[in-house]
C-alpha atoms as a PDB file:
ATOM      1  CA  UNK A   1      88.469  93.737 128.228  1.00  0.00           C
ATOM      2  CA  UNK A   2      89.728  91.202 126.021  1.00  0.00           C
ATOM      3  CA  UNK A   3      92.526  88.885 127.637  1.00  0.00           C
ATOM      4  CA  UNK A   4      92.974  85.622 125.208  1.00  0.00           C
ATOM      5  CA  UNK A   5      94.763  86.474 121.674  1.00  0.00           C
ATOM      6  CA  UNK A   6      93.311  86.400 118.234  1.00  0.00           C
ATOM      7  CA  UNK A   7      93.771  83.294 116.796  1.00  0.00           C
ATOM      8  CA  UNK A   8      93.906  83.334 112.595  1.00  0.00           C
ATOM      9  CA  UNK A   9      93.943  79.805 112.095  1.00  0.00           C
ATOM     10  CA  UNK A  10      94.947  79.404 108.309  1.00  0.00           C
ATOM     11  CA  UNK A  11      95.590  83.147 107.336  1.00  0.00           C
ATOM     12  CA  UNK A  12      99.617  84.814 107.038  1.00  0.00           C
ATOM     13  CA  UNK A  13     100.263  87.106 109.616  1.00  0.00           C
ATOM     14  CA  UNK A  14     103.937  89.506 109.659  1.00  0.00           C
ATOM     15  CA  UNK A  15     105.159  88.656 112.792  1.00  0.00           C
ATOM     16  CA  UNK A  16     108.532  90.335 112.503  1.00  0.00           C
ATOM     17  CA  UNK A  17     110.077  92.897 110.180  1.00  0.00           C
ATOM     18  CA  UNK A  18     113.821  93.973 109.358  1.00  0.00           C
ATOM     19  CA  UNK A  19     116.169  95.551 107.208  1.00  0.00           C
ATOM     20  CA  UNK A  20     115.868  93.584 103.920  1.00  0.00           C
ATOM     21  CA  UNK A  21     113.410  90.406 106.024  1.00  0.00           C
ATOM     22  CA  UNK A  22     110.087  90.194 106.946  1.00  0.00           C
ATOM     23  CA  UNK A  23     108.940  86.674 108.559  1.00  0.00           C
ATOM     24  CA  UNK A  24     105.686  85.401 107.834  1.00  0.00           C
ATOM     25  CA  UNK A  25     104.913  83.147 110.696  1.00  0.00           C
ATOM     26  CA  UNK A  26     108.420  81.476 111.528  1.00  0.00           C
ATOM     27  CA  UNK A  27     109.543  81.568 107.894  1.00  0.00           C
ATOM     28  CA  UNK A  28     112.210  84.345 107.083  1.00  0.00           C
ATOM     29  CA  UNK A  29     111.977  85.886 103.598  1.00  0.00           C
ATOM     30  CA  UNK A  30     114.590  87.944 102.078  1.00  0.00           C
ATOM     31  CA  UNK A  31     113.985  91.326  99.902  1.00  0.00           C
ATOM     32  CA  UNK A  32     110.747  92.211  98.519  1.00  0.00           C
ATOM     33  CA  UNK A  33     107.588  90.053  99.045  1.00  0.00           C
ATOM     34  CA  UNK A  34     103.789  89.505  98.272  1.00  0.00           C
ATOM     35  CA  UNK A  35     102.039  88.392 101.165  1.00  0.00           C
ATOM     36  CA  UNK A  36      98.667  87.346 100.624  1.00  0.00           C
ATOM     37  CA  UNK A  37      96.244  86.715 103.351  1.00  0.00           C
ATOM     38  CA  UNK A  38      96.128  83.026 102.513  1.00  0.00           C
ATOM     39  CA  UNK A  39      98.220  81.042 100.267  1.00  0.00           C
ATOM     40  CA  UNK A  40     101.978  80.577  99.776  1.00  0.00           C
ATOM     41  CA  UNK A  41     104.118  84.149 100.016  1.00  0.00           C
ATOM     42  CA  UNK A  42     105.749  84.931  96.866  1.00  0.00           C
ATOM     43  CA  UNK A  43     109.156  86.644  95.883  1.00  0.00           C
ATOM     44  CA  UNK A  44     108.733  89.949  94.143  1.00  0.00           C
ATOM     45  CA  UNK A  45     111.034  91.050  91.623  1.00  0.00           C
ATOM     46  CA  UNK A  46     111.621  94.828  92.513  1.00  0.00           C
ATOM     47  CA  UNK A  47     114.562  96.344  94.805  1.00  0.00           C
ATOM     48  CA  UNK A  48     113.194  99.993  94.677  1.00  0.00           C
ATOM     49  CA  UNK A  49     110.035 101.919  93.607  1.00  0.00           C
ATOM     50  CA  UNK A  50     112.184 103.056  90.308  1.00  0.00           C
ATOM     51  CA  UNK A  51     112.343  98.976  89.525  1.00  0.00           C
ATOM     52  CA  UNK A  52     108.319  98.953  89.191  1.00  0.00           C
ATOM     53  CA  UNK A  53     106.191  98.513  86.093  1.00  0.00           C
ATOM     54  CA  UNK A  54     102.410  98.111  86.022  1.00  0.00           C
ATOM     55  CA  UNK A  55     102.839  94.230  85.419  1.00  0.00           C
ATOM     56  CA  UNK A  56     103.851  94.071  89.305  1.00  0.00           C
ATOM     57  CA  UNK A  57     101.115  95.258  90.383  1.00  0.00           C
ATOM     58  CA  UNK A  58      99.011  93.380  87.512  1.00  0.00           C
ATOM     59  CA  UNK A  59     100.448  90.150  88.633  1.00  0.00           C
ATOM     60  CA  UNK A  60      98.235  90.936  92.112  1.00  0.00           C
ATOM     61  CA  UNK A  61      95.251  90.593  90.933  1.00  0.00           C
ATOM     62  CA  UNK A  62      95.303  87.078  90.417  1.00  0.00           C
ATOM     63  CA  UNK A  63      95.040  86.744  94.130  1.00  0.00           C
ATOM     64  CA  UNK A  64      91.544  88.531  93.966  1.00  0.00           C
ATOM     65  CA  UNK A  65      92.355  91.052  97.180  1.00  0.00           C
ATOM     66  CA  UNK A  66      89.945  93.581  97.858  1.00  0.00           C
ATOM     67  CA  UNK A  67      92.782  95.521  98.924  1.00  0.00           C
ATOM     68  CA  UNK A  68      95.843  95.725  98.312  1.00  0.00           C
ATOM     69  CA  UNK A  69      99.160  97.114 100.735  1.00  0.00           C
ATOM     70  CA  UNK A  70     102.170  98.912  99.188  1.00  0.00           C
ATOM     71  CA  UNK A  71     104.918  99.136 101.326  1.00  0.00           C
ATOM     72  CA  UNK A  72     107.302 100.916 100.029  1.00  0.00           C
ATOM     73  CA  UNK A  73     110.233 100.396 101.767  1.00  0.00           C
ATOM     74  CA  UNK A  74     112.176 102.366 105.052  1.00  0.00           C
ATOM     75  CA  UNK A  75     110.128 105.433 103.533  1.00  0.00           C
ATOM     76  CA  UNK A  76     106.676 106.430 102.250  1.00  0.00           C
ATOM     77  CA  UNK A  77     107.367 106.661  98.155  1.00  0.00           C
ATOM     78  CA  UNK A  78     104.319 106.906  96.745  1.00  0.00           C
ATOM     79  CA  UNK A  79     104.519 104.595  92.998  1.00  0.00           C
ATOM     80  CA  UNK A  80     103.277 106.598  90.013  1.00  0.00           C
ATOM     81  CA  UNK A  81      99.289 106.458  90.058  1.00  0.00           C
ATOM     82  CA  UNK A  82      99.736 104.654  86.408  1.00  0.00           C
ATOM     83  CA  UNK A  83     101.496 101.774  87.439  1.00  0.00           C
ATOM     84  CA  UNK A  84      98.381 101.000  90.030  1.00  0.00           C
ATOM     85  CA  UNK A  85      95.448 101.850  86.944  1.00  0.00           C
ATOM     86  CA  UNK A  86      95.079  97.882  87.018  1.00  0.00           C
ATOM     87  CA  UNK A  87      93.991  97.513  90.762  1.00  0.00           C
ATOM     88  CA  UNK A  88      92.189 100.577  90.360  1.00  0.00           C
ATOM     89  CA  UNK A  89      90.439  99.454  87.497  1.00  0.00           C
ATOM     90  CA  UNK A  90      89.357  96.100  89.000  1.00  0.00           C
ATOM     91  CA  UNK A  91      88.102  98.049  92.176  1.00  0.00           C
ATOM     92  CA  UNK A  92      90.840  96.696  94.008  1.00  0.00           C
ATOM     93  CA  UNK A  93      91.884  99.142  97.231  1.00  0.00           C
ATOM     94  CA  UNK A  94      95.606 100.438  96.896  1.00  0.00           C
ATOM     95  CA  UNK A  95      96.977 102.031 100.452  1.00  0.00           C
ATOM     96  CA  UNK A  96     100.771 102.805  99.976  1.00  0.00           C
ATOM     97  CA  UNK A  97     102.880 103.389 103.348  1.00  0.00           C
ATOM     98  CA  UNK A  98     106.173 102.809 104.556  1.00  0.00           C
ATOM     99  CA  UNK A  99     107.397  99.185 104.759  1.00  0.00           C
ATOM    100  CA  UNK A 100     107.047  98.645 108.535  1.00  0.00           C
ATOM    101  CA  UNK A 101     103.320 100.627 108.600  1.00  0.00           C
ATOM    102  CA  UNK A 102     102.375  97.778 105.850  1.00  0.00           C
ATOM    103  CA  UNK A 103     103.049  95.005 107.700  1.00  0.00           C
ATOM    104  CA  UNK A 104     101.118  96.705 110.847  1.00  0.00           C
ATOM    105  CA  UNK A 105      98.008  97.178 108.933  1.00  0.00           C
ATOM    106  CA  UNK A 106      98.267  93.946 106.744  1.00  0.00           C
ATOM    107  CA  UNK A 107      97.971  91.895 110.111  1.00  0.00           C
ATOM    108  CA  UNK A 108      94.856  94.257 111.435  1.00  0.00           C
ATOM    109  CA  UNK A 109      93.619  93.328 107.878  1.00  0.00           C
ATOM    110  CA  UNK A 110      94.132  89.803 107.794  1.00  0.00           C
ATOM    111  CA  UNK A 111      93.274  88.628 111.257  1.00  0.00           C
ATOM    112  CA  UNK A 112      89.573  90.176 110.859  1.00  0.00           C
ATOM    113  CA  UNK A 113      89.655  88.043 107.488  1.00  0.00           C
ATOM    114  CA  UNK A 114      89.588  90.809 105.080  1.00  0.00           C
ATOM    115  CA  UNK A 115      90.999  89.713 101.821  1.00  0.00           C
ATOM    116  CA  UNK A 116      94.192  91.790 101.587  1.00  0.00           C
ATOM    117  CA  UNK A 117      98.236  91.468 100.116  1.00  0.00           C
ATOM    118  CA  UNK A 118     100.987  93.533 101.484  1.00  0.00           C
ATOM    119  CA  UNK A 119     103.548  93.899  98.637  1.00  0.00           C
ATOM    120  CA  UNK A 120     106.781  94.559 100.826  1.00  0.00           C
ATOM    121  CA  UNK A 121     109.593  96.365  99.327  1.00  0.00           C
ATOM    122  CA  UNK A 122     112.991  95.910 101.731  1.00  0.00           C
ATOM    123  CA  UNK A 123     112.882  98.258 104.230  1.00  0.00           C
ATOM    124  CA  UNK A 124     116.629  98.626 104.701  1.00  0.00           C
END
């Protein structure tokens, strides 16, 4: 039995989700978010799953995940499967789940230093 924490020295990990928040470490951010294992978060520019085109989940890529976490806000909304033919094209991993599932799995993810971005739609 395991009794010490993981430590992820240098990687983002969710450690608190809320309507319209998510905090990445003890940083707040507000609305929708790409959280990439390592490296600055960014803002995303979507409200709802209707506000997505196929450059938002383009724009992803350029992190190189090997998989990538949709969450799509207080309730699983799956996007169309043509705004994700990018990441699937690239061989990139697409898992789409409520908001507050997302942010679960991205820190299982990222703390056994798997390459992964949770893009976080509001969960309000």
């Amino acid at each position: 039995m395991k009794f010490q924490p993981d430590r992820a020295e240098g990687v983002n990990l969710i450690t608190r989700h809320e309507p319209g928040r998510v905090w990445v470490g003890t940083q707040a951010f507000e609305g929708a978010v790409v959280v990439p294992w390592k490296g600055p978060v960014q803002h995303w520019s979507v409200q709802t799953v209707k506000d997505l085109s196929a450059v938002h989940f383009e724009r992803l890529l350029a992190l190189k995940p090997e998989l990538v976490l949709f969450g799509s806000g207080p309730s699983l909304v799956f996007p169309a499967p043509t705004l994700l033919r990018a990441l699937i094209a690239a061989g990139v991993g697409v898992e789409t789940m409520d908001t507050a599932a997302a942010c679960r799995t991205y820190n299982v993810l990222a703390t056994e230093h798997r390459s992964v971005v949770a893009a976080l739609l509001p969960a309000r």
